[in-house]
N, C-alpha and C. Protein backbone atom coordinates (compact mmCIF):
# COMPACT_ATOMS: atom_id res chain seq x y z
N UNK A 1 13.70 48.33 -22.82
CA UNK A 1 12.93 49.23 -21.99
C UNK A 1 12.21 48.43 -20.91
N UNK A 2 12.58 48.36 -19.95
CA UNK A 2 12.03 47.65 -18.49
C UNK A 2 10.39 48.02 -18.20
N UNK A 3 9.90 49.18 -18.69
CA UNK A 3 8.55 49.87 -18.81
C UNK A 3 7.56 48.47 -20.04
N UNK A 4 7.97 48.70 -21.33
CA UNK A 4 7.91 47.48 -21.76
C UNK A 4 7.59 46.05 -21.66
N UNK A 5 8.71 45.49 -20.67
CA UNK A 5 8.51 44.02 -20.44
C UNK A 5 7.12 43.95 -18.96
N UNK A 6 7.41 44.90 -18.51
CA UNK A 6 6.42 45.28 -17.63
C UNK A 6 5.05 44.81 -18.09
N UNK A 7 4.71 45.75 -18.59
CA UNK A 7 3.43 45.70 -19.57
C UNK A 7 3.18 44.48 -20.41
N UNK A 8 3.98 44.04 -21.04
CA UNK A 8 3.76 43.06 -21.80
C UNK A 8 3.69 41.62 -20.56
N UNK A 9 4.20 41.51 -19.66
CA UNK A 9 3.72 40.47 -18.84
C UNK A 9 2.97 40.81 -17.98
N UNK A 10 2.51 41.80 -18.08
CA UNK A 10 0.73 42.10 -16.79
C UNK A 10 -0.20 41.16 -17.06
N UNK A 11 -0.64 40.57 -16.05
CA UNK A 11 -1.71 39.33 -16.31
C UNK A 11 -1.28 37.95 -16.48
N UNK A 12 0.11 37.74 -16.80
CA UNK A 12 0.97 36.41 -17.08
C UNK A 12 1.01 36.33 -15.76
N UNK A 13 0.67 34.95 -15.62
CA UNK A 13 1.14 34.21 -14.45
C UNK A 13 2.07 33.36 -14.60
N UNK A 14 2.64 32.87 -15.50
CA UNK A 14 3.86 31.76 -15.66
C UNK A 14 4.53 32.47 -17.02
N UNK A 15 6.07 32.37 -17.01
CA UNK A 15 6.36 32.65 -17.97
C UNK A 15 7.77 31.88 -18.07
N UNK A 16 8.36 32.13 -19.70
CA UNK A 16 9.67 31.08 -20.15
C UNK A 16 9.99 32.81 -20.50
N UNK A 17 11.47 32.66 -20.27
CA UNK A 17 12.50 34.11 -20.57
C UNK A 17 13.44 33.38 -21.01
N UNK A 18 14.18 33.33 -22.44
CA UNK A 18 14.91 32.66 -23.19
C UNK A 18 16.09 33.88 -22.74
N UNK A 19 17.29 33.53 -22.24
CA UNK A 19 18.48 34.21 -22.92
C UNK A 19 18.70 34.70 -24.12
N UNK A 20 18.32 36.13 -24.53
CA UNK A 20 18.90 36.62 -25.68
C UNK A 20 20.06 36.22 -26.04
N UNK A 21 20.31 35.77 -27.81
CA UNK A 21 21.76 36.18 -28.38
C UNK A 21 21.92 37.57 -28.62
N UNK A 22 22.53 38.09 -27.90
CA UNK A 22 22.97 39.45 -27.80
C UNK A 22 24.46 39.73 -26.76
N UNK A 23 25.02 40.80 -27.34
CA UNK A 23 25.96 40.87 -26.38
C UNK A 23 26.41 41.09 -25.24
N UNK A 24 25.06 41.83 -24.45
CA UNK A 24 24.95 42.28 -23.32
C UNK A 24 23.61 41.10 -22.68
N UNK A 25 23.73 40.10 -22.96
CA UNK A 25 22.36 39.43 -22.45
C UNK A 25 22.30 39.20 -21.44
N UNK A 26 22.81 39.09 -20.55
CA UNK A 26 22.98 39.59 -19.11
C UNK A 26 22.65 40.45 -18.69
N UNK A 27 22.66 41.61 -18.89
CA UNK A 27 22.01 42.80 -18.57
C UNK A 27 20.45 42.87 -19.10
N UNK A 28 19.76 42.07 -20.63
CA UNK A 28 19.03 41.97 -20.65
C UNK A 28 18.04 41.31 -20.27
N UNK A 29 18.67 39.99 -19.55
CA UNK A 29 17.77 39.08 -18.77
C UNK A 29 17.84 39.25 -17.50
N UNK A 30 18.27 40.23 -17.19
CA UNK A 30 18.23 40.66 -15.62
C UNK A 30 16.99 41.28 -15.71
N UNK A 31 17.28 42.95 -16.88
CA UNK A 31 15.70 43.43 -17.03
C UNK A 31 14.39 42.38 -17.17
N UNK A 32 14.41 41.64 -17.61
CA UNK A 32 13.41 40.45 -18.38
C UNK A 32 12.88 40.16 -16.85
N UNK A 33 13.87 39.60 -15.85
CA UNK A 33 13.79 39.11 -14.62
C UNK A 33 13.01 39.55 -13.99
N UNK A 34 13.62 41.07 -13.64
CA UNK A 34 12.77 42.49 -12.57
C UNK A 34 11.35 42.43 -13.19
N UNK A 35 11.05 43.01 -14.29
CA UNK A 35 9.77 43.21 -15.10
C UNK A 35 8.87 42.35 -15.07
N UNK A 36 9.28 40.82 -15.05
CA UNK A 36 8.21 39.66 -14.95
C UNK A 36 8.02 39.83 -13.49
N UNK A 37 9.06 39.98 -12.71
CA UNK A 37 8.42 39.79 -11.27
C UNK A 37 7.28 41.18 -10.89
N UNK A 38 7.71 42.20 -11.73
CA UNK A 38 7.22 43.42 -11.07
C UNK A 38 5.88 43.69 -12.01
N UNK A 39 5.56 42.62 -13.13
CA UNK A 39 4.34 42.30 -13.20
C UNK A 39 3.66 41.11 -12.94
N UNK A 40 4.15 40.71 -11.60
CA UNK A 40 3.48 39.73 -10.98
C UNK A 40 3.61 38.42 -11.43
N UNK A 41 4.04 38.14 -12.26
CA UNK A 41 4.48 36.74 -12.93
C UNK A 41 4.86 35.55 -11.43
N UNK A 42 3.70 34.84 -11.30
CA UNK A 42 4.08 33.67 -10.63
C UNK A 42 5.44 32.70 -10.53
N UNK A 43 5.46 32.21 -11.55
CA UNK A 43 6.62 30.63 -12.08
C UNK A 43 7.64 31.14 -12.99
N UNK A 44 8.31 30.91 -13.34
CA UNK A 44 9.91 31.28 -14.20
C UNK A 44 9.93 30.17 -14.27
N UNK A 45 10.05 30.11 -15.99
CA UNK A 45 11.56 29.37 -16.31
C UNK A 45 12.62 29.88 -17.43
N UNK A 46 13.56 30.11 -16.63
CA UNK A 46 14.54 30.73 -17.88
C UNK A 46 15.58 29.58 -18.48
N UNK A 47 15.59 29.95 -19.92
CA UNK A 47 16.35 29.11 -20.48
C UNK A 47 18.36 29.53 -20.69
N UNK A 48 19.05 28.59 -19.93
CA UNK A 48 20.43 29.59 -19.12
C UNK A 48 20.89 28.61 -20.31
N UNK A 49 22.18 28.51 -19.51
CA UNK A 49 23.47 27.70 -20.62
C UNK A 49 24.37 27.17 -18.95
N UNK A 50 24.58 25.99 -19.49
CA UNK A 50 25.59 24.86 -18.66
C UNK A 50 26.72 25.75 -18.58
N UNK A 51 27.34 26.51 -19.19
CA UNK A 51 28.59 27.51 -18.84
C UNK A 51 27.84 28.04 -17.52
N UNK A 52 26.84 27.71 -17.19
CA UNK A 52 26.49 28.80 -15.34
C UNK A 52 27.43 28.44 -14.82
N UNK A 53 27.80 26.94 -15.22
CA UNK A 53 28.73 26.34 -13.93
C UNK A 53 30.00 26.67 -13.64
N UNK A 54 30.24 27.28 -14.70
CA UNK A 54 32.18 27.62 -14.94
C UNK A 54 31.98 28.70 -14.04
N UNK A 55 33.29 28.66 -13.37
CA UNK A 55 34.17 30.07 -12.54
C UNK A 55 34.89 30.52 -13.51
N UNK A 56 34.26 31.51 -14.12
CA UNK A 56 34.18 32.26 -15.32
C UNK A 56 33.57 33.65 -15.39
N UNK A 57 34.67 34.91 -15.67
CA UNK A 57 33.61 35.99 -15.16
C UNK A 57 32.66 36.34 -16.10
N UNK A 58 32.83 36.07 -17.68
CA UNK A 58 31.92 36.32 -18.99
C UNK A 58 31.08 35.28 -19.02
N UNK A 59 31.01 34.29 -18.17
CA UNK A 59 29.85 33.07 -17.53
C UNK A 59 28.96 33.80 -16.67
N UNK A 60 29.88 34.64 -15.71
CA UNK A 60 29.18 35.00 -14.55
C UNK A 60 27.90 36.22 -15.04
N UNK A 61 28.35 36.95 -15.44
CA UNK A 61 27.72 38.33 -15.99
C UNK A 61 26.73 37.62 -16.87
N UNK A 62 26.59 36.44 -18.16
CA UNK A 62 25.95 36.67 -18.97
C UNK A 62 25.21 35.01 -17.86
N UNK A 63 25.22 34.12 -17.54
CA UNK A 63 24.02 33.16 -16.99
C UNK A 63 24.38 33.27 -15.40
N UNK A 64 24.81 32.97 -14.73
CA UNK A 64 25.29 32.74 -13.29
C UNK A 64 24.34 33.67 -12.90
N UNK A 65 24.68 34.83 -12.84
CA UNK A 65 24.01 36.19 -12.34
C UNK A 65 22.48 36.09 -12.40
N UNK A 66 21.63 35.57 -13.73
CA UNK A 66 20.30 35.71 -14.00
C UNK A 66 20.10 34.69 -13.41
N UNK A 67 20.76 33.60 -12.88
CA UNK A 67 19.63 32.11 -12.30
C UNK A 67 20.19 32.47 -10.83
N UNK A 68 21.08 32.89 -10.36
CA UNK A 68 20.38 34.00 -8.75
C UNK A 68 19.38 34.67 -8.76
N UNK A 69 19.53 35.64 -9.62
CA UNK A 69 18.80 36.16 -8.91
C UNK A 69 17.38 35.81 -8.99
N UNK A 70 16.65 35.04 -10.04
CA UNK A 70 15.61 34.37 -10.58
C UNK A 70 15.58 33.36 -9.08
N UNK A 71 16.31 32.82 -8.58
CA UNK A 71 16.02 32.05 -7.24
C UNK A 71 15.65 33.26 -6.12
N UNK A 72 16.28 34.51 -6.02
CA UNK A 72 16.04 35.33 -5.03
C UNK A 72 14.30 35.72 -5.29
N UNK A 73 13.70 36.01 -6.87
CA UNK A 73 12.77 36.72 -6.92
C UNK A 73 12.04 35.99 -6.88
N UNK A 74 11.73 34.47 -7.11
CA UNK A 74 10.69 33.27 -6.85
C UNK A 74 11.35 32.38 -6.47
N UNK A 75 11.74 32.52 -5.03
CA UNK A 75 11.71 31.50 -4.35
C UNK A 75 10.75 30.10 -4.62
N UNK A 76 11.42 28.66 -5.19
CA UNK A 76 10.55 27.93 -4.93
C UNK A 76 9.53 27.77 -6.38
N UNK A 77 9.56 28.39 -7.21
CA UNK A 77 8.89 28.97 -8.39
C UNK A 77 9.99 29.24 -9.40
N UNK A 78 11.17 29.35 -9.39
CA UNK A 78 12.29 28.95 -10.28
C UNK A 78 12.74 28.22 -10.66
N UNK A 79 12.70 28.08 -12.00
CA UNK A 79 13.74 26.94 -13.01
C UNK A 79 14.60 27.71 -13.77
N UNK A 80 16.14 27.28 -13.48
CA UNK A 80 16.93 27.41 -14.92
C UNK A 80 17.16 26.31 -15.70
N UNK A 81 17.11 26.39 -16.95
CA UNK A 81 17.08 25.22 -17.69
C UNK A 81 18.58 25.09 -18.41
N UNK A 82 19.30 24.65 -17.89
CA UNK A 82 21.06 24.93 -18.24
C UNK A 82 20.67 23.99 -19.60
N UNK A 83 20.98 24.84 -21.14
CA UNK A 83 21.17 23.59 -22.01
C UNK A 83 22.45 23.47 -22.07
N UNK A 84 22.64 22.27 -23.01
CA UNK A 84 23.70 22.30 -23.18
C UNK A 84 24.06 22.55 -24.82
N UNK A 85 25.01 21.67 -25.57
CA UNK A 85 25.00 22.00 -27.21
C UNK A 85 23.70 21.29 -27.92
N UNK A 86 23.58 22.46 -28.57
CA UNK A 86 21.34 21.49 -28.82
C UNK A 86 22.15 20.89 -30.34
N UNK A 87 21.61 19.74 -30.16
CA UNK A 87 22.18 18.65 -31.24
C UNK A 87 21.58 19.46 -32.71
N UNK A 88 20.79 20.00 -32.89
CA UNK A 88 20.55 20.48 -34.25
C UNK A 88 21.99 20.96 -34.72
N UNK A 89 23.11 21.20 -33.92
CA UNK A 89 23.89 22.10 -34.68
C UNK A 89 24.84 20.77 -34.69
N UNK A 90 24.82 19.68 -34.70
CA UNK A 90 25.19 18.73 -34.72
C UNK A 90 25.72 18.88 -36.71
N UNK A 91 24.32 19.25 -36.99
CA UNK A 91 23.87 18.75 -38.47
C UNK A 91 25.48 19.84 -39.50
N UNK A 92 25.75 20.72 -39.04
CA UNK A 92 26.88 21.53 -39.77
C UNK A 92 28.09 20.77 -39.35
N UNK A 93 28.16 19.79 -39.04
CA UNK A 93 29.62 18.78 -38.76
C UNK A 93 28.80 17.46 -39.53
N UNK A 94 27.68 16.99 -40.39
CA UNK A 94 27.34 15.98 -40.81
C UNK A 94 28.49 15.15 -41.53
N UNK A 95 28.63 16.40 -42.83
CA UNK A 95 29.62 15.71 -43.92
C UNK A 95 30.74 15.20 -42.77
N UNK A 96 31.69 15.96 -41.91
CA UNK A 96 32.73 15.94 -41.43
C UNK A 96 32.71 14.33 -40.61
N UNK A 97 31.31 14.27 -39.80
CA UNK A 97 31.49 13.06 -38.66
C UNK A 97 31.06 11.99 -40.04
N UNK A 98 30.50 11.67 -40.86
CA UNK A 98 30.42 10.66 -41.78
C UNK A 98 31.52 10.34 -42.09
N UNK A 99 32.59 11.36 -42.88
CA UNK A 99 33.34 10.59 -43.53
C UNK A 99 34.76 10.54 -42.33
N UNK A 100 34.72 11.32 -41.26
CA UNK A 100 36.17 10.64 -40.24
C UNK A 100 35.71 10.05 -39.36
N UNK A 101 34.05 9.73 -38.93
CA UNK A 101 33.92 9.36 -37.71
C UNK A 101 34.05 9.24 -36.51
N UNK A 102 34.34 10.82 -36.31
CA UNK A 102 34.38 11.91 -35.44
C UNK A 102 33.97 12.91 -35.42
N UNK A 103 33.61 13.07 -33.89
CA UNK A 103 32.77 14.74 -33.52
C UNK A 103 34.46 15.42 -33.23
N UNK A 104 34.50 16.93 -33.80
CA UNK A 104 35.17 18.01 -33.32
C UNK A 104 34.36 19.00 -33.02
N UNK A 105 34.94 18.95 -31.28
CA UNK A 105 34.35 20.21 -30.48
C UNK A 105 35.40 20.95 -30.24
N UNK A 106 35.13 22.28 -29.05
CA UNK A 106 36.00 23.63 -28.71
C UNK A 106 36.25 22.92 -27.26
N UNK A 107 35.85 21.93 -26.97
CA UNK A 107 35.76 21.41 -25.56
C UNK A 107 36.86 20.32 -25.16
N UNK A 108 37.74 20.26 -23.92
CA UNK A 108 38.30 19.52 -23.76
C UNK A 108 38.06 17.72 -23.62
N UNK A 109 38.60 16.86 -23.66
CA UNK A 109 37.94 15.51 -24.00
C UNK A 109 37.43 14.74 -23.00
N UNK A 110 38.09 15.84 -21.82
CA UNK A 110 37.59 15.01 -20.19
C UNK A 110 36.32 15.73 -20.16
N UNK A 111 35.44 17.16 -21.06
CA UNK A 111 34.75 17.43 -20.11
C UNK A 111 33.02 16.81 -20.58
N UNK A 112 32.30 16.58 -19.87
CA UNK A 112 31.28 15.72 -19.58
C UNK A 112 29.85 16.84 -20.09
N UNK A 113 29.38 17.01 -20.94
CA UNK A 113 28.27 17.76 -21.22
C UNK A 113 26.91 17.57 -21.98
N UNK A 114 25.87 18.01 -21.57
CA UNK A 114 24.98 16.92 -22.31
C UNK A 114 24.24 18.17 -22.85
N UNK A 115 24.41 17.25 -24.35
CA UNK A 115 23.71 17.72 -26.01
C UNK A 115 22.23 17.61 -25.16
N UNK A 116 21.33 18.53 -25.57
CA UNK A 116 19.98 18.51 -25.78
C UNK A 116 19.29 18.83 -27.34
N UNK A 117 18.19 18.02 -27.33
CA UNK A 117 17.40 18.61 -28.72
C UNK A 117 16.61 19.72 -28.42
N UNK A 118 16.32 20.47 -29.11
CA UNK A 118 15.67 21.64 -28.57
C UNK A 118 14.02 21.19 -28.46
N UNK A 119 13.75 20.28 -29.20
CA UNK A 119 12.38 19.95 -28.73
C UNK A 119 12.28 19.45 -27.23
N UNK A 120 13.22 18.70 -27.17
CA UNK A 120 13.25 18.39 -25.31
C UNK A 120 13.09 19.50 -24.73
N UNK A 121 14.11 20.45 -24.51
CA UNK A 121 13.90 21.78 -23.80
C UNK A 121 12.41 22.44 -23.98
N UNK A 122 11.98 22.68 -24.96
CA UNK A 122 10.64 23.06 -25.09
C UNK A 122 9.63 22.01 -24.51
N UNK A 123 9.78 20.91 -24.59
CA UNK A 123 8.97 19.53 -23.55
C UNK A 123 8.92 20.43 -21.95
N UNK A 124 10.79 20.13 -21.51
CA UNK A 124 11.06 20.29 -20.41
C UNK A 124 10.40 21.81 -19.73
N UNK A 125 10.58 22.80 -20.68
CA UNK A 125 9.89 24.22 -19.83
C UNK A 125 8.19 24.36 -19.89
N UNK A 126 7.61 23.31 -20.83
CA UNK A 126 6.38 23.36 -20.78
C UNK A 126 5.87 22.64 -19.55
N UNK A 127 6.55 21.29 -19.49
CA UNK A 127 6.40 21.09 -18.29
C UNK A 127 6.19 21.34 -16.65
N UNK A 128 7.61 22.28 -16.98
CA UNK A 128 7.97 23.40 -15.49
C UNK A 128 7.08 23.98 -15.27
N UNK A 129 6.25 24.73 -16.39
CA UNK A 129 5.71 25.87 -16.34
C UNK A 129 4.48 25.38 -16.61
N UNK A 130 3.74 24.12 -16.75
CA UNK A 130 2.54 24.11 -16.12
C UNK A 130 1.91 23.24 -14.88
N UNK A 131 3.42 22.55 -14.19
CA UNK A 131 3.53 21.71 -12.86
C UNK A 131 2.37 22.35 -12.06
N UNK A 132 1.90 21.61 -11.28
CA UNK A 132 1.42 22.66 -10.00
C UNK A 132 2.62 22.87 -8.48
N UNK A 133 3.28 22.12 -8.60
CA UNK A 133 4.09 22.31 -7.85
C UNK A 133 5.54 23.36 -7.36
N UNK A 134 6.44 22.80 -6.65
CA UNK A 134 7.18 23.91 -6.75
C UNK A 134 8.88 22.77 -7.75
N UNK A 135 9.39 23.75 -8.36
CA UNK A 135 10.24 23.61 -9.08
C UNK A 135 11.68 23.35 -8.39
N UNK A 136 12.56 23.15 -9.43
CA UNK A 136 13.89 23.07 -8.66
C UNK A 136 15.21 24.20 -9.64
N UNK A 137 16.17 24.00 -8.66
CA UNK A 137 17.11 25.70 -8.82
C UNK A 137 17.44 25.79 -10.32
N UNK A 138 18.13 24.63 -10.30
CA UNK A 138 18.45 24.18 -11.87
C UNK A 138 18.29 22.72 -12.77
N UNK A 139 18.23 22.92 -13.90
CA UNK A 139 18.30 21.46 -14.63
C UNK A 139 18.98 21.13 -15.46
């Protein structure tokens, strides 16, 4: 309910908008988007996914789309925080990389992506979001 996020960020001047796991989260962080701006919310930082980058249309709809338009609505006052695979999930391949001494990913071997811990990310948007300055498009 866009009425909702409204209300609940009246008086916020900085805020973090995590990408829902959901199936339509694209559509929900668009609402998230409008509502923070249209209760005045100064600074953004939304937390996207490194798939922004793919020419990809189920990329496009669910991150691509929300870190536009998050640059259109705060100019200058926007961060997307592209993670990438947050190493905690590292830990459900433990047994596997111990005993072959190898990581298996869904990812091809040329492509270049960087694991974050999720405590970093939470470092990194606390940061953003209490800079005094102005921010950058993506990270």
């Amino acid at each position: 309910d866009p009425a909702s996020i409204v209300a609940a960020l009246r008086g916020v001047d900085r805020a973090l908008i995590v990408t829902p796991l959901a199936e339509n989260r694209g559509e929900l962080t668009r609402v998230m988007l409008r509502g923070a701006k249209e209760a005045g919310v100064s600074v953004v930082a939304l937390v996207s996914s490194w798939t922004a980058a793919f020419d990809h249309h189920l990329f496009m709809d669910e991150f691509t789309a929300q870190e536009q338009l998050g640059a259109e609505l705060w100019p200058h006052k926007f961060t997307a925080l592209r993670a990438g695979w947050f190493m905690p999930n590292f830990r459900d391949q433990a047994s596997s990389i111990k005993s072959t001494h190898k990581l298996f990913l869904c990812f091809p071997p040329t492509l270049r992506w960087p694991p974050v811990d999720t405590d970093d990310i939470g470092a990194t948007a606390a940061a953003v979001l209490t800079a005094g300055g102005e921010s950058e498009a993506a990270c």
